[in-house]
Protein backbone atom coordinates (compact mmCIF):
# COMPACT_ATOMS: atom_id res chain seq x y z
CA UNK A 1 -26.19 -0.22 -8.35
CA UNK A 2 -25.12 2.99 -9.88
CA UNK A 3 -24.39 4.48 -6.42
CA UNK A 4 -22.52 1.61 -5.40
CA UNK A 5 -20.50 1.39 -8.39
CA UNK A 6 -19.07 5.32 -8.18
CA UNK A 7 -18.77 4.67 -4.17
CA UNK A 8 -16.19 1.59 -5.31
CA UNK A 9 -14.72 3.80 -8.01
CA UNK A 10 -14.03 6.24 -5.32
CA UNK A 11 -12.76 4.22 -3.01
CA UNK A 12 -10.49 2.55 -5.91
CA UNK A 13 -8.94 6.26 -6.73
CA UNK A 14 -8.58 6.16 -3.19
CA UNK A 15 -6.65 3.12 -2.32
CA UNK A 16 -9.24 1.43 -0.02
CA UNK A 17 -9.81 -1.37 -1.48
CA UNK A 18 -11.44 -3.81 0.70
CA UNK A 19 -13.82 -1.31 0.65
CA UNK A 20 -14.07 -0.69 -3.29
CA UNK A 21 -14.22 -4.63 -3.21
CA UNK A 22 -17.48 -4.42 -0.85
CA UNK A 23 -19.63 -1.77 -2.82
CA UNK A 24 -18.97 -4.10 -5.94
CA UNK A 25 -19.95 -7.05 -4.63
CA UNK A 26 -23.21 -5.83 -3.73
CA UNK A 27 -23.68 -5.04 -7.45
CA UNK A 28 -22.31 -8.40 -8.85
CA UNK A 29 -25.27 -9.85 -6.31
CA UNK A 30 -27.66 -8.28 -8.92
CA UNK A 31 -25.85 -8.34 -11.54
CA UNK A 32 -23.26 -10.90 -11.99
CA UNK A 33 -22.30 -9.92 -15.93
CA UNK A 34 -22.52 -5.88 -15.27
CA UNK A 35 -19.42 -4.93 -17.41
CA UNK A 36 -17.99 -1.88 -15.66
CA UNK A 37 -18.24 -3.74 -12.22
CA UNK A 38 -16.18 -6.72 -13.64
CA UNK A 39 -13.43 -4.52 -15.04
CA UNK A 40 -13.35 -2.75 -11.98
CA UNK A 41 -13.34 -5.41 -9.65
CA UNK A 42 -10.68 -7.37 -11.79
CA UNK A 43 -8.66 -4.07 -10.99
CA UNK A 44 -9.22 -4.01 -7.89
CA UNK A 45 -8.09 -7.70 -7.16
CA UNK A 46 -4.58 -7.43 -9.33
CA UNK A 47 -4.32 -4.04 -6.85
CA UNK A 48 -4.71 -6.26 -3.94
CA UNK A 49 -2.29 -8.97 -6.21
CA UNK A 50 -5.56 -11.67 -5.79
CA UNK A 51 -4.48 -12.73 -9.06
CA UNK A 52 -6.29 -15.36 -9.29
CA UNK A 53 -9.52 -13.49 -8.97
CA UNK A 54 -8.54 -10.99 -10.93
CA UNK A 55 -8.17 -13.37 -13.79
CA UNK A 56 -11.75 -14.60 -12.91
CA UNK A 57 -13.43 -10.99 -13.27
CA UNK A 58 -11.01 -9.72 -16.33
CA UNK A 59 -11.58 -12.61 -18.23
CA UNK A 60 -15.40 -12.74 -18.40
CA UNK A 61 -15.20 -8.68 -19.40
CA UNK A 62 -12.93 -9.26 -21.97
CA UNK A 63 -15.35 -11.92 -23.62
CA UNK A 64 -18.28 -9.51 -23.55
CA UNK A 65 -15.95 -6.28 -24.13
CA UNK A 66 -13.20 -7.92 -26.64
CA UNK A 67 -12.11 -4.95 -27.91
CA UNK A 68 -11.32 -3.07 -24.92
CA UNK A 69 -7.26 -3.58 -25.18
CA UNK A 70 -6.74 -1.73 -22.24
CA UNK A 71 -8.38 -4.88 -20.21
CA UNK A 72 -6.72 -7.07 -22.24
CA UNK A 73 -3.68 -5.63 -21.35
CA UNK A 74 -4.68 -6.00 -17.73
CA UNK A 75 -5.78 -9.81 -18.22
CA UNK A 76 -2.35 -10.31 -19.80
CA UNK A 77 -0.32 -8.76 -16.95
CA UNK A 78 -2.47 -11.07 -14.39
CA UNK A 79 -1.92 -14.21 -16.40
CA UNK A 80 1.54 -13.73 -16.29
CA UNK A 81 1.63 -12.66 -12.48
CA UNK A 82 0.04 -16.28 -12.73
CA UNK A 83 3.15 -17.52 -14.16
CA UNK A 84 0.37 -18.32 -16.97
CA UNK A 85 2.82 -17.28 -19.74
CA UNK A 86 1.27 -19.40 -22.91
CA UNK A 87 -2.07 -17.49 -22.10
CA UNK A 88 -0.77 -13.87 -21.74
CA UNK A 89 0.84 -14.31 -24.75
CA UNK A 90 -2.81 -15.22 -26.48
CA UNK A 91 -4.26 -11.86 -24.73
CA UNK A 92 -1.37 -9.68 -25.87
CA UNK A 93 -0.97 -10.93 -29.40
CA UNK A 94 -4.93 -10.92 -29.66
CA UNK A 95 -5.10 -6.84 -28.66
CA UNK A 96 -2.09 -6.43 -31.48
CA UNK A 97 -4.32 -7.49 -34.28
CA UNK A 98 -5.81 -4.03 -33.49
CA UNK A 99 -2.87 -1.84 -31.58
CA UNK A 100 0.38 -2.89 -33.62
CA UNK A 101 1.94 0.78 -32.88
CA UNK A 102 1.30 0.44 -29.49
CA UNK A 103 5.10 0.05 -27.57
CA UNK A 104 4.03 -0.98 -24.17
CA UNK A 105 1.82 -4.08 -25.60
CA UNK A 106 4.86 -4.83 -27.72
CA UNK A 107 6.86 -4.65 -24.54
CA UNK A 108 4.54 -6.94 -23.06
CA UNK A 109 5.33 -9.39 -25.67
CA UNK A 110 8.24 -9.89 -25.17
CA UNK A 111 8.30 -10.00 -21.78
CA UNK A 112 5.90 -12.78 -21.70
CA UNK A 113 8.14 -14.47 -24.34
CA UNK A 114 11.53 -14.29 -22.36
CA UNK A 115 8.93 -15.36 -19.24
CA UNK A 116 8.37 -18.83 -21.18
CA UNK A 117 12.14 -19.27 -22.38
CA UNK A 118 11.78 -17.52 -25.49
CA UNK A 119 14.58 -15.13 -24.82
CA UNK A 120 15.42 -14.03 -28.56
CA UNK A 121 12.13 -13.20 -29.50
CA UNK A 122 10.98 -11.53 -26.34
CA UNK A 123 14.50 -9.60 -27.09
CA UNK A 124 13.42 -8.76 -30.35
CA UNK A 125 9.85 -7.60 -29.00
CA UNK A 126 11.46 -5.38 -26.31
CA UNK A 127 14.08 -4.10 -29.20
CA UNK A 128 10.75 -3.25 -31.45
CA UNK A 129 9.10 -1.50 -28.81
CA UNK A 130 12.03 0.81 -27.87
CA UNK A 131 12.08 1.83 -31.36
CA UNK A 132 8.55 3.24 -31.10
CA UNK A 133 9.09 4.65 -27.14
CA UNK A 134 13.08 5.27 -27.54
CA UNK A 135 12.97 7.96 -23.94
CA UNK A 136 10.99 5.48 -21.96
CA UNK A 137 13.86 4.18 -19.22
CA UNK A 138 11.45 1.28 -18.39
CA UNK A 139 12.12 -0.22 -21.61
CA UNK A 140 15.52 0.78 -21.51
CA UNK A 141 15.61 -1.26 -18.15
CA UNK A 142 13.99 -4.42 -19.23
CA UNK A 143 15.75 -4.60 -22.48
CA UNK A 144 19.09 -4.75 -20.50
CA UNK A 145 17.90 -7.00 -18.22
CA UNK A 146 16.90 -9.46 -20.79
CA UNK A 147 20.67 -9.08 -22.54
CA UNK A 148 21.73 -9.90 -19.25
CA UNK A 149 19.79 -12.84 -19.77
CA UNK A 150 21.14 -14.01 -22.62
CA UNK A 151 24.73 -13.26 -21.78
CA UNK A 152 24.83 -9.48 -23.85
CA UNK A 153 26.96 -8.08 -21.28
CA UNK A 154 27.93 -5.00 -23.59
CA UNK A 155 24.70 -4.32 -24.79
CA UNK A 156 23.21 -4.56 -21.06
CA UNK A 157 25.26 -2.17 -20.14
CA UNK A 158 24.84 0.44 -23.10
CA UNK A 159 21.19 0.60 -22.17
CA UNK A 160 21.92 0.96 -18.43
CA UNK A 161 24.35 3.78 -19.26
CA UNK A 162 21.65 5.57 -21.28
CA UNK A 163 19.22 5.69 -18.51
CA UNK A 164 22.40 6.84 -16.20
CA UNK A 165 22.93 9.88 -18.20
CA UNK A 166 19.62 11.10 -17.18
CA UNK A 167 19.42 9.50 -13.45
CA UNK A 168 22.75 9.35 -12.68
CA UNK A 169 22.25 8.75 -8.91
CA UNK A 170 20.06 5.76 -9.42
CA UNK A 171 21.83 3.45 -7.22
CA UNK A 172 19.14 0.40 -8.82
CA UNK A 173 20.26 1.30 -12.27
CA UNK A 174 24.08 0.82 -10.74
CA UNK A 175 23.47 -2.43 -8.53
CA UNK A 176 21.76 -3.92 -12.00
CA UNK A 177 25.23 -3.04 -13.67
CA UNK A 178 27.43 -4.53 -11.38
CA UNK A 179 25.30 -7.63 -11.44
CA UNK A 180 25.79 -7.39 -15.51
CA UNK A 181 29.63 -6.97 -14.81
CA UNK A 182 29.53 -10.48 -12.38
CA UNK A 183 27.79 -12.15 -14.82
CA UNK A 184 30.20 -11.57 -17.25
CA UNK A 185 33.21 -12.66 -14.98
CA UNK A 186 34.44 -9.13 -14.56
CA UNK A 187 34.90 -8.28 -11.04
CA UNK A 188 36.81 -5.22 -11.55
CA UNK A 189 34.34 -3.30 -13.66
CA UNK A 190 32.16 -4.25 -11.13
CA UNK A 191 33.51 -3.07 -8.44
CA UNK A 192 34.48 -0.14 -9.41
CA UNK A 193 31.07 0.61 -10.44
CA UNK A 194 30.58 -0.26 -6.83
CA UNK A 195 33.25 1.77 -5.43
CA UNK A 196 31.57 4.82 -7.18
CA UNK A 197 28.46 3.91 -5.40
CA UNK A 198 29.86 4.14 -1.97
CA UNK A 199 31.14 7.20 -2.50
CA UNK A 200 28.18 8.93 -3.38
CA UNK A 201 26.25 6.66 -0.18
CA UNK A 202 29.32 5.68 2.26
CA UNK A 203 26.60 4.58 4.89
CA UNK A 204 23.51 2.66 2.71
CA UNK A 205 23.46 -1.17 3.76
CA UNK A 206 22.12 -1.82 0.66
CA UNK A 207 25.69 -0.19 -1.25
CA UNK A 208 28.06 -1.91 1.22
CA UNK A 209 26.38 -5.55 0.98
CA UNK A 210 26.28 -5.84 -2.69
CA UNK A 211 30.02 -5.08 -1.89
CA UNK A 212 30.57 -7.87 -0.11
CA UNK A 213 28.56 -9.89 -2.68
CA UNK A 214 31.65 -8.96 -4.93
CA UNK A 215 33.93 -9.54 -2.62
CA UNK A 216 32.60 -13.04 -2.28
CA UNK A 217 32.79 -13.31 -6.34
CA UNK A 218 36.59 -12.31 -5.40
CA UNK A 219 36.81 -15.15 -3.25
CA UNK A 220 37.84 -12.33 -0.55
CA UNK A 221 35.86 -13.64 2.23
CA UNK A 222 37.38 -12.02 5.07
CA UNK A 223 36.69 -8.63 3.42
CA UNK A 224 33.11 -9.41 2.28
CA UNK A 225 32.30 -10.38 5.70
CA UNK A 226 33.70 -6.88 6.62
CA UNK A 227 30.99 -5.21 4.38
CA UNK A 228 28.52 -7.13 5.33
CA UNK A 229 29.04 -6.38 9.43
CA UNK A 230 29.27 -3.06 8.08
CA UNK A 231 25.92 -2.76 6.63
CA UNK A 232 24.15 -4.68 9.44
CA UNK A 233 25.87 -1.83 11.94
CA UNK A 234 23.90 0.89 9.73
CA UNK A 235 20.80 -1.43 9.81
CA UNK A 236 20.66 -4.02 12.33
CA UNK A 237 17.57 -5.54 10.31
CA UNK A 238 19.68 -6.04 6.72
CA UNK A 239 17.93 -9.61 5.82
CA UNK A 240 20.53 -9.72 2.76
CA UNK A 241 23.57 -9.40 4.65
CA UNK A 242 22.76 -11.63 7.48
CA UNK A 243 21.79 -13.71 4.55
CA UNK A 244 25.25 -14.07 3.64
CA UNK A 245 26.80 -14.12 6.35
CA UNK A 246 24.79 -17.13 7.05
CA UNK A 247 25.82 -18.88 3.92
CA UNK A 248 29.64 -18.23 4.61
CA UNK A 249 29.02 -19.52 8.02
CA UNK A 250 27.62 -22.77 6.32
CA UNK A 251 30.06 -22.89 3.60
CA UNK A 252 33.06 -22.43 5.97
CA UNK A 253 31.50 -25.52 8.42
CA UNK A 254 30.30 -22.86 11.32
CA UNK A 255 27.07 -24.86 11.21
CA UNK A 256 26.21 -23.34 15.00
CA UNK A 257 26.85 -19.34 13.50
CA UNK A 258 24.89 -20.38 10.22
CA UNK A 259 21.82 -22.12 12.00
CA UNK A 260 21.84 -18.86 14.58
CA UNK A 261 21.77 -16.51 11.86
CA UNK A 262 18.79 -17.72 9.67
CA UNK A 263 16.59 -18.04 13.12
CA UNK A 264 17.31 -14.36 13.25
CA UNK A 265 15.98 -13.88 10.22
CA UNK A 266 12.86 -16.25 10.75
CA UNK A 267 12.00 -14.31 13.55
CA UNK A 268 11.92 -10.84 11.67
CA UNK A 269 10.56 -12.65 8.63
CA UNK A 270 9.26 -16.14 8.99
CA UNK A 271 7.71 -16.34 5.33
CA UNK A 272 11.45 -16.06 3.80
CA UNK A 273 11.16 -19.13 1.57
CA UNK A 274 15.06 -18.91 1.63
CA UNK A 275 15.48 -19.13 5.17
CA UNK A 276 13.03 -22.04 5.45
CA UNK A 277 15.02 -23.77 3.05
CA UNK A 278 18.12 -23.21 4.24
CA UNK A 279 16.96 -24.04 8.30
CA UNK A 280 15.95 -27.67 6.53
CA UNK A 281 18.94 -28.28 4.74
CA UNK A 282 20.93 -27.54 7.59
CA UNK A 283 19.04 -29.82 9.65
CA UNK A 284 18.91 -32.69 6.97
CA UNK A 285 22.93 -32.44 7.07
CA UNK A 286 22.69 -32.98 11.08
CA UNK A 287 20.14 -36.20 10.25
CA UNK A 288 17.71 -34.51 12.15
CA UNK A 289 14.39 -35.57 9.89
CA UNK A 290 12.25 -34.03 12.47
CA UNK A 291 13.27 -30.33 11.81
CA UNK A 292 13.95 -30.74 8.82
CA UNK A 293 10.12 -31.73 7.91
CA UNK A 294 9.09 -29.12 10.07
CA UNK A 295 11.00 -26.29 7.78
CA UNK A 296 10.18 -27.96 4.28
CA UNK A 297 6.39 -27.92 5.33
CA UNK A 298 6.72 -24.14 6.51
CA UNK A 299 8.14 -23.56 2.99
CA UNK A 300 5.60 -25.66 1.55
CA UNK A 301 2.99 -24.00 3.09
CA UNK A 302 4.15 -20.19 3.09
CA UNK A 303 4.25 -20.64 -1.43
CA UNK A 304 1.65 -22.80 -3.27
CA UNK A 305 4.30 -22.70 -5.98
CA UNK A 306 7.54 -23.24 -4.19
CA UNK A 307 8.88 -26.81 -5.21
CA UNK A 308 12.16 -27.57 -3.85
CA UNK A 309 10.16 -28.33 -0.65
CA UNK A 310 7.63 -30.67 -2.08
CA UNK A 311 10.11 -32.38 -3.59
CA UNK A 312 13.03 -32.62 -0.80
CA UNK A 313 9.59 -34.25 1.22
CA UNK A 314 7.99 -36.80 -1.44
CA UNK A 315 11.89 -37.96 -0.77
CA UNK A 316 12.53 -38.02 3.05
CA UNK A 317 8.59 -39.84 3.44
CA UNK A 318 9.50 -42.15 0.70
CA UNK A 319 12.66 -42.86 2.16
CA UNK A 320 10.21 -43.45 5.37
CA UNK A 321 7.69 -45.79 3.44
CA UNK A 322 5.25 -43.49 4.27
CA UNK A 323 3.68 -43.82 0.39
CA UNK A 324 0.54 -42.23 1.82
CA UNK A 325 1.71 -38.81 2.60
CA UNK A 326 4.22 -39.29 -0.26
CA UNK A 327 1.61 -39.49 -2.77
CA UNK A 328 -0.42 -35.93 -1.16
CA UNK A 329 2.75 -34.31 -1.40
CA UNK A 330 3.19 -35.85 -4.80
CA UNK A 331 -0.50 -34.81 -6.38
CA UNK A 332 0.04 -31.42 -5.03
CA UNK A 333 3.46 -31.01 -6.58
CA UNK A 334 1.69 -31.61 -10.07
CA UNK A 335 -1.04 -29.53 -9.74
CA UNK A 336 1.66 -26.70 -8.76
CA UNK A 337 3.48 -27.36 -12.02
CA UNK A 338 0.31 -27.00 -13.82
CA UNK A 339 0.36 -23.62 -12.80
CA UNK A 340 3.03 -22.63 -13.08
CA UNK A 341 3.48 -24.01 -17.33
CA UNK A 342 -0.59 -23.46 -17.99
């Protein structure tokens, strides 16, 4: 077991972890409650995002090992990978009652709070924890995201121009800004902000089709499709761009152009969730039930959690008087909210 064990801690280190995953398993065989191999195999599966396992593994340490914060930490972070916000928030709290001064738990806090809709708490967590960590540009980011949340344009963008001054040719940092500056209703500040990104990187797809995304908050169509053509030029493979040039086709009745478009995109990515969607609305418009099942069911079956589809179907078989597969569809759509709220 001991050889084992540092052969899956090596291979961990490592990145190979299908193969960390097998020299554990032959020591949970033995020994099912062998601490060390549960912590490490709970790492293991949040590095391979099995969260679900990983919540399985992390949570049986943590009741042997409760005061090892640094798993709690871990347990929290899969919990709310879960979307298992209500229990995060019981890890985190739990490993405060003995690390108060500790910024990133505080951090994670608040996150888990603006997770579950508490967005003026979690704000206040994130707020605390910067106090404590006041160079770290992570919490600088997801404070301003959070006042972006809750409308705090200003503030938003105070913390985005702090981590600027530092890493001023982060082009994320600047995309996050614009988006501030569109939530607020101000297209100029945003595009300028833009602007000054495309000088810097004249030929990044990513640069010239959040362009066009403010060009479309403009209600300048013809130029946002300009940007967008642009970007898929530099990259023939820019999903966001075709993306919306797809919804412009739909919006401006080019059903044909629109329906073409997010088949491209299936092709290079058939998991998109957005493209599924779309496909079945599009079909559902043309009274075509046929395709339209067939995309909702893709959707339903590339994301356990994804419920527009399991809804838009209990509909269209209801509609059908098919109660039977109505009522599958139905049972499965509750047991998704239930994870999704546990």
């Amino acid at each position: 077991p001991e050889a084992n064990y540092y052969l899956a801690l090596a291979a961990f280190e490592e990145k190979k972890l299908d193969q960390a995953e097998e020299y554990l398993q032959k020591i949970l065989k033995i020994s099912a409650a062998h601490g060390p191999t549960l912590l490490l195999s709970g790492s293991v599966s949040y590095a391979k995002r099995d969260f679900e396992k990983a919540a399985y593994y992390l949570s049986k340490y943590v009741v042997n090992y409760p005061e090892n914060n640094k798993a709690r930490k871990l347990l929290g972070r899969t919990y709310m990978a879960l979307g298992q916000n209500d229990k995060a928030l019981t890890e985190f709290n739990t490993a405060l009652n003995t690390g108060a001064d500790d910024a990133e738990l505080l951090a994670l806090v608040g996150l888990s709070e603006i997770s579950s809709g508490q967005v003026q708490s979690g704000i206040a967590e994130l707020e605390k924890a910067l106090t404590m960590a006041d160079e770290s540009h992570a919490l600088k980011l997801e404070l301003a995201k959070a006042y972006i949340v809750d409308g705090q344009t200003e503030k938003a963008i105070k913390q985005l121009d702090e981590i600027l001054r530092t890493d001023g040719n982060n082009n994320q940092i600047r995309t996050i800004k614009v988006l501030a500056y569109l939530q607020a209703r101000d297209i100029e500040m945003a595009m300028n902000t833009a602007r000054q990104m495309l000088t810097k990187s004249p030929d990044d797809a990513d640069v010239l089709s959040l362009m066009g995304s403010i060009q479309v908050a403009a209600r300048d169509i013809a130029e946002a499709r300009k940007y967008f053509n642009r970007a898929l030029m530099i990259n023939a493979g820019h999903i966001g761009s075709e993306m919306n040039l797809a919804r412009l086709d739909e919006q401006q009745g080019d059903i044909a152009s629109a329906e073409k478009r997010y088949l491209s995109i299936y092709n290079n990515k058939p998991e998109s969730i957005a493209v599924l969607t779309s496909l079945a609305r599009l079909a559902g418009q043309q009274n075509d039930i046929v395709d339209q099942i067939k995309w909702l069911q893709a959707a339903r079956q590339a994301d356990k959690k994804e419920l527009f589809s399991r809804v838009a179907l209990i509909e269209i078989y209801l509609n059908k008087d098919n109660i039977a597969d109505a009522e599958m569809i139905a049972k499965e759509l509750v047991e998704t909210l239930s994870l999704i709220h546990i």
